[in-house]
Protein backbone atom coordinates (compact mmCIF):
# COMPACT_ATOMS: atom_id res chain seq x y z
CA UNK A 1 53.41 34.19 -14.09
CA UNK A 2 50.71 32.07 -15.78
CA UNK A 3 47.71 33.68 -16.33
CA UNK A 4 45.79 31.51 -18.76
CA UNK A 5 41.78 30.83 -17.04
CA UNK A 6 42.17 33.35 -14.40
CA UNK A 7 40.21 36.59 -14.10
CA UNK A 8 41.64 38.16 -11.64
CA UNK A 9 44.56 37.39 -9.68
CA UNK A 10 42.41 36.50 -6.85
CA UNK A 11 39.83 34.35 -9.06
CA UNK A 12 40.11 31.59 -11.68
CA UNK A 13 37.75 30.05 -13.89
CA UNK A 14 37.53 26.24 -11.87
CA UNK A 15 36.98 28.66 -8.78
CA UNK A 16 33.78 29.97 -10.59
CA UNK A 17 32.68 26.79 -11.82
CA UNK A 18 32.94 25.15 -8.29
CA UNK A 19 31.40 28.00 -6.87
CA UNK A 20 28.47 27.77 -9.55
CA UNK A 21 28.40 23.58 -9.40
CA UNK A 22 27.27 24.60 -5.92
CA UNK A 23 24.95 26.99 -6.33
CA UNK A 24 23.11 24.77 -8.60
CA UNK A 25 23.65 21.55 -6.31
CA UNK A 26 22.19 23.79 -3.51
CA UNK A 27 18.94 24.66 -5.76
CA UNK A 28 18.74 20.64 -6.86
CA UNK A 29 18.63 20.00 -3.12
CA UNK A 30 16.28 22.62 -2.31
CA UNK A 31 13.61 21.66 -5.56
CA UNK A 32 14.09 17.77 -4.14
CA UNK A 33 13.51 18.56 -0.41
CA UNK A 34 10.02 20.75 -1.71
CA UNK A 35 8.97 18.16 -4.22
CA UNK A 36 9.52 15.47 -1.82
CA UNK A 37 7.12 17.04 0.38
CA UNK A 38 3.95 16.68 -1.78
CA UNK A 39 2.69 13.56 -0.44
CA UNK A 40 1.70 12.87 3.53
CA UNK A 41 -0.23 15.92 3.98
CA UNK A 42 -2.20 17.39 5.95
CA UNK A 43 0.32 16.46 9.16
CA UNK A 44 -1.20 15.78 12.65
CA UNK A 45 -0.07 18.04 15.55
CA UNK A 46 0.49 15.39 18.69
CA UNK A 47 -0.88 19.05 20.69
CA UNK A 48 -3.80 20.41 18.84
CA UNK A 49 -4.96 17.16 16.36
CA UNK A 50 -4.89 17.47 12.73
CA UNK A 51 -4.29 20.28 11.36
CA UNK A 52 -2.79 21.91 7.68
CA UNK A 53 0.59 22.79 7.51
CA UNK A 54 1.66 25.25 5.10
CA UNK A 55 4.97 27.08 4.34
CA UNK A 56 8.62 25.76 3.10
CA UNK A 57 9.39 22.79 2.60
CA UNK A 58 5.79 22.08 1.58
CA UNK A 59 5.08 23.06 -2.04
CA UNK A 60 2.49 25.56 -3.64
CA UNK A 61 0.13 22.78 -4.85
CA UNK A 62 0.16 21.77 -8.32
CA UNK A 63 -2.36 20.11 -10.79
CA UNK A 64 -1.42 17.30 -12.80
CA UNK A 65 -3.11 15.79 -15.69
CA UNK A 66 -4.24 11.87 -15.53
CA UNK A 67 -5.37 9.71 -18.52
CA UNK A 68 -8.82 9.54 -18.86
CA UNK A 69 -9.31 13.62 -18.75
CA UNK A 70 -8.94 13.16 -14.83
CA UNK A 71 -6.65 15.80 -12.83
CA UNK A 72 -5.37 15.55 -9.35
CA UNK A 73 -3.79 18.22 -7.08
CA UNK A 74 -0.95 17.58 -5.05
CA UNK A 75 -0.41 18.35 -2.20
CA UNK A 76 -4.17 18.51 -1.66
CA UNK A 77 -4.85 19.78 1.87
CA UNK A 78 -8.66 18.82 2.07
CA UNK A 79 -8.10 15.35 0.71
CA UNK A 80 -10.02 12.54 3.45
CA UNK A 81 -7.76 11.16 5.56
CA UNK A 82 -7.67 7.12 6.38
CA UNK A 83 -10.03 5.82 9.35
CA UNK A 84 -7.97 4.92 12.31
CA UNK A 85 -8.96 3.85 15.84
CA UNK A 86 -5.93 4.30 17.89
CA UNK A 87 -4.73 6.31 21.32
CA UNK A 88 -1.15 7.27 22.23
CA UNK A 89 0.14 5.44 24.85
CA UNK A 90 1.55 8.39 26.71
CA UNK A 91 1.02 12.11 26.86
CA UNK A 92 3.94 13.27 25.98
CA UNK A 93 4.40 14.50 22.23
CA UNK A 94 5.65 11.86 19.82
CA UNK A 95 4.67 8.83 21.70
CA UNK A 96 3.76 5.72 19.98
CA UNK A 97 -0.14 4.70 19.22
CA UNK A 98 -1.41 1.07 20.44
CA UNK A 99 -5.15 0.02 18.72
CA UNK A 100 -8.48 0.54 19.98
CA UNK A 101 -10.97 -2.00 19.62
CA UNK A 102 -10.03 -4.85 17.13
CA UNK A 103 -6.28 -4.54 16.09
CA UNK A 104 -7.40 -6.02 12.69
CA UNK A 105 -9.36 -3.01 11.50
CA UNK A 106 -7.77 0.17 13.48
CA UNK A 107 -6.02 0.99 10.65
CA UNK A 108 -2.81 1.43 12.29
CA UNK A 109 0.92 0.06 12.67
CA UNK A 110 0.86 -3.01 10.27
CA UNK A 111 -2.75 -2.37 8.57
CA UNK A 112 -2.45 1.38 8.23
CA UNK A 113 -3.10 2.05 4.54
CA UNK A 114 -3.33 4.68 2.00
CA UNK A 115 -6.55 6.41 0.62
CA UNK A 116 -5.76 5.41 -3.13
CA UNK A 117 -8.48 6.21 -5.63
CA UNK A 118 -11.83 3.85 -4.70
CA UNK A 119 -11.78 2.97 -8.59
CA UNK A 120 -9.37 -0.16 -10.59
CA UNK A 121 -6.34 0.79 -12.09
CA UNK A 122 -6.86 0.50 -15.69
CA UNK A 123 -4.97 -0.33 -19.01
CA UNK A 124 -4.14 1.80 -21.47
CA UNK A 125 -7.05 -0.57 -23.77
CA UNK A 126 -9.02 0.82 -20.85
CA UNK A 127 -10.14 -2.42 -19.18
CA UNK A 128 -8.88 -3.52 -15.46
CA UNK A 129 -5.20 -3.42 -14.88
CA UNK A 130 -6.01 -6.99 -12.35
CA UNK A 131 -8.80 -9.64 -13.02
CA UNK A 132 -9.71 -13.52 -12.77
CA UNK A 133 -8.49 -15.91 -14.77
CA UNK A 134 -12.10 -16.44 -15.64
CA UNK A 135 -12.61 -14.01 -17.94
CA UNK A 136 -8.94 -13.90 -19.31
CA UNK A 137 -9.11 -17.60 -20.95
CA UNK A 138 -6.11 -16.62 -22.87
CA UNK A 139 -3.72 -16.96 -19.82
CA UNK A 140 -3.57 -19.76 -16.88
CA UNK A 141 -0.87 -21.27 -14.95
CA UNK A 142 2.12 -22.74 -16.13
CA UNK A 143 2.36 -26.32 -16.75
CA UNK A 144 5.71 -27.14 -14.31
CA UNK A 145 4.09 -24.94 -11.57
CA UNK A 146 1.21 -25.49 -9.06
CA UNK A 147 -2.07 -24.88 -9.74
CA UNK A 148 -3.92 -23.30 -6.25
CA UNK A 149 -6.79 -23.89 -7.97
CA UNK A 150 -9.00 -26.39 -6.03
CA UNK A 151 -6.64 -26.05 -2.82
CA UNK A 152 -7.39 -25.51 0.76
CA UNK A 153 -6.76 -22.26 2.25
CA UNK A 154 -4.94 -23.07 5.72
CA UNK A 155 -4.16 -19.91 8.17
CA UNK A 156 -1.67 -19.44 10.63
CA UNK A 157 -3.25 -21.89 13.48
CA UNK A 158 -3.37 -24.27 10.91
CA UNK A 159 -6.97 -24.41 10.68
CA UNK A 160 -8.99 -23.62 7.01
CA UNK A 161 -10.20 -20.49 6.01
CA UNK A 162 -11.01 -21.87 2.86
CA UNK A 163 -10.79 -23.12 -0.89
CA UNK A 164 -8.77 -20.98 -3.47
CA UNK A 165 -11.47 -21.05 -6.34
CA UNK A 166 -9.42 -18.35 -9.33
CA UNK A 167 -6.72 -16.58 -9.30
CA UNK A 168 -6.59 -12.53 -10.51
CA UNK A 169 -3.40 -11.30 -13.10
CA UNK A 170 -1.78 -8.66 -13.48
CA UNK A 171 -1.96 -7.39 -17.47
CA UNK A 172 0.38 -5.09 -17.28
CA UNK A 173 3.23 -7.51 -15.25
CA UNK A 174 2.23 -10.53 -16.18
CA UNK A 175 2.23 -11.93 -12.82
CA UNK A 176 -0.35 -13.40 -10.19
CA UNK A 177 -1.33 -10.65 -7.81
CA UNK A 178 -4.26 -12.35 -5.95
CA UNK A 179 -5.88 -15.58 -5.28
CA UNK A 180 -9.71 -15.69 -5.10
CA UNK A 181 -10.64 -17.58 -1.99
CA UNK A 182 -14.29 -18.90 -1.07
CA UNK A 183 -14.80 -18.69 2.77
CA UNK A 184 -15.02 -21.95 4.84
CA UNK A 185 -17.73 -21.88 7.46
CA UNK A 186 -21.44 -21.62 7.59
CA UNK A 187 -21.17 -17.92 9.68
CA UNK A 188 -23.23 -14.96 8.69
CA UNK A 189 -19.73 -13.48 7.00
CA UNK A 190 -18.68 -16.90 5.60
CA UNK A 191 -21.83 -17.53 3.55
CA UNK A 192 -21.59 -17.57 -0.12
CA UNK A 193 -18.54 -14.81 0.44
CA UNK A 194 -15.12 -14.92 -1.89
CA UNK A 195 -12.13 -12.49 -0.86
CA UNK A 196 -8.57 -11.93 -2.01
CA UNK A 197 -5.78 -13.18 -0.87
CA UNK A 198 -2.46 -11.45 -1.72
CA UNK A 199 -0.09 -13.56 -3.41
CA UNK A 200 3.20 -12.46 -1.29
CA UNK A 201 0.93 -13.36 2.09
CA UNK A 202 0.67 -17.12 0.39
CA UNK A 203 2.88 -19.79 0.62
CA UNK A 204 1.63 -22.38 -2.45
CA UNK A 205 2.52 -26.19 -1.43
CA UNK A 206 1.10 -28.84 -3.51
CA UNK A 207 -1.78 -29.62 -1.66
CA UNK A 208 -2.56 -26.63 0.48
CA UNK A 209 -2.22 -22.62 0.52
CA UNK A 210 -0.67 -21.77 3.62
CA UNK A 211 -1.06 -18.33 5.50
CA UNK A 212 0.72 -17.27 8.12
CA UNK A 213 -0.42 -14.01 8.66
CA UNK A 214 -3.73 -14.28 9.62
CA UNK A 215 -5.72 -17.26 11.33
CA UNK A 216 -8.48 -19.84 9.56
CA UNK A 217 -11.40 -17.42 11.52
CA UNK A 218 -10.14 -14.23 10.44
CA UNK A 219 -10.68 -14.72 6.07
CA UNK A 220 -14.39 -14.25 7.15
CA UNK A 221 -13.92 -11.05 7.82
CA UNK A 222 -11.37 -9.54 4.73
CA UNK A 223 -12.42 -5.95 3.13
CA UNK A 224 -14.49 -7.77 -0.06
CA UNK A 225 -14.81 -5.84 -3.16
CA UNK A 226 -17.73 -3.88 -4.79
CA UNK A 227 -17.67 -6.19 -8.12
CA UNK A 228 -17.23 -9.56 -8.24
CA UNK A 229 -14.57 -9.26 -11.47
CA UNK A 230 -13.10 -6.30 -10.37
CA UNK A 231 -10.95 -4.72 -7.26
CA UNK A 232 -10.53 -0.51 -6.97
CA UNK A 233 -7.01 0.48 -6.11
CA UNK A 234 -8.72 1.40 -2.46
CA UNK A 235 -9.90 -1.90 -1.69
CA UNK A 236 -6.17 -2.94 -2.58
CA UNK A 237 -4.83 -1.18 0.22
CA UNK A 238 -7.69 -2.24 2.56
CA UNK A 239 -6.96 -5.67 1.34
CA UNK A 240 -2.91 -6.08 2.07
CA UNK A 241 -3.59 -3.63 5.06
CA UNK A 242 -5.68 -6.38 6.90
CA UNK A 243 -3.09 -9.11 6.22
CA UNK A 244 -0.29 -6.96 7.42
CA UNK A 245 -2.40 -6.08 10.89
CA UNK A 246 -2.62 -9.87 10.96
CA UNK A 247 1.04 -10.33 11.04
CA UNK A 248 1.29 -8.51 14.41
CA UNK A 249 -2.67 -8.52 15.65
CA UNK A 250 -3.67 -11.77 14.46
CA UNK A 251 -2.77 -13.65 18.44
CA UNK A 252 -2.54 -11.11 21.11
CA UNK A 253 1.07 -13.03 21.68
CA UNK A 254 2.38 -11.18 18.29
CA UNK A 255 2.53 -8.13 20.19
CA UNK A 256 4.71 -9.18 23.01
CA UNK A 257 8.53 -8.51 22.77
CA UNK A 258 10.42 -11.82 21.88
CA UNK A 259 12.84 -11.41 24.67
């Protein structure tokens, strides 16, 4: 009888090493289920509202250490929470929520959003991750592609919302993350007023931006930004969120089924 690598008769040694590959495939699953769980807290109870849910799989929280001397704790249980305007459409628990008021700004469905740090995201120099070309004069657009510069800003009804006047980079990618677009219009929030445009919302032809998720009358109304040369990682979110309630919210006929 062959005993070599068994300890008992009963017991071997790839029996033990299965038995411990599980053990420790079990304790992998368990730290990945727990560490998973650190964002999207505080939950909402559909009975009694929000409310803070402790105990497994949620994680004790833990403090990390950000550049800058910053710290942030995760999961963080008082953190603020994201504006809203919404009502479920039945009573029972788990239904879905439909908009109250305008679509565009309720802060659900397509434009919900995250509450991201109201401050840019930075280089490691310590300047803005994202700005206008304007004041990087070492970088513009390459000679075989389009320049939006100068071109009409044409939404979804195929009227203008106005003229692409710079366009913001990315440092650290070196790609185009935004186009700069003055308002068209003479209305109290068209005056004088530039937003951003997401580049992956924008379709660049040669002679005209094209936007499909929004209409000409909505680029009034974009979340704008505190500084003129600079956009907070907040007023990112806000930014794409409004595009992507315009791709369901923009015509009330978005919202019907297509069958």
């Amino acid at each position: 009888m062959q005993t070599v690598g068994y300890l008992t008769n009963y017991l071997d040694l790839p029996q033990v090493l299965l038995y411990a590959f599980w053990v420790f495939f079990f304790g992998l699953i368990y730290y990945l289920v727990r560490e998973g769980h650190r964002e999207g807290y505080p939950m909402e109870s559909d009975s009694m509202g929000r409310a803070v849910t402790t105990g497994w799989p949620i994680p004790d929280p833990k403090t990390y250490k950000l550049a800058g001397g910053k710290s942030v704790t995760i999961p963080e249980l008082n953190r603020p929470e994201p504006q809203y305007s919404a009502r479920p459409t039945a009573a029972s628990p788990g239904s879905p929520i439909e908009p109250v008021g305008n679509p565009m700004f309720a802060g659900v469905g397509a434009g919900a959003y995250a509450m991201r740090a109201d401050v840019p995201d930075m280089t490691s120099h310590g300047t803005p991750l994202i700005q206008p070309l304007r004041l990087m004069k070492q970088h513009g657009v390459a000679p075989q592609d389009v320049d939006p510069r100068g071109l009409p800003v044409m939404g979804g009804d195929g009227k203008p919302g106005g003229v692409v006047r710079d366009i913001w980079l990315d440092s650290a990618e070196m790609m185009f993350r935004y186009l700069e677009v003055e308002v068209a219009g003479k209305g109290a929030n068209a005056a004088n007023r530039r937003v951003l445009l997401p580049i992956p919302f924008a379709r660049i032809r040669r002679n005209m931006v094209e936007v499909n998720s929004i209409y000409g009358m909505h680029f009034a109304d974009v979340p704008g930004t505190r500084s003129p040369d600079q956009v907070t990682m907040l007023e990112e979110e806000k930014i794409s969120a409004y595009y992507g309630a315009g791709t369901l919210y923009a015509d009330p006929k978005r919202v019907e089924a297509m069958i």
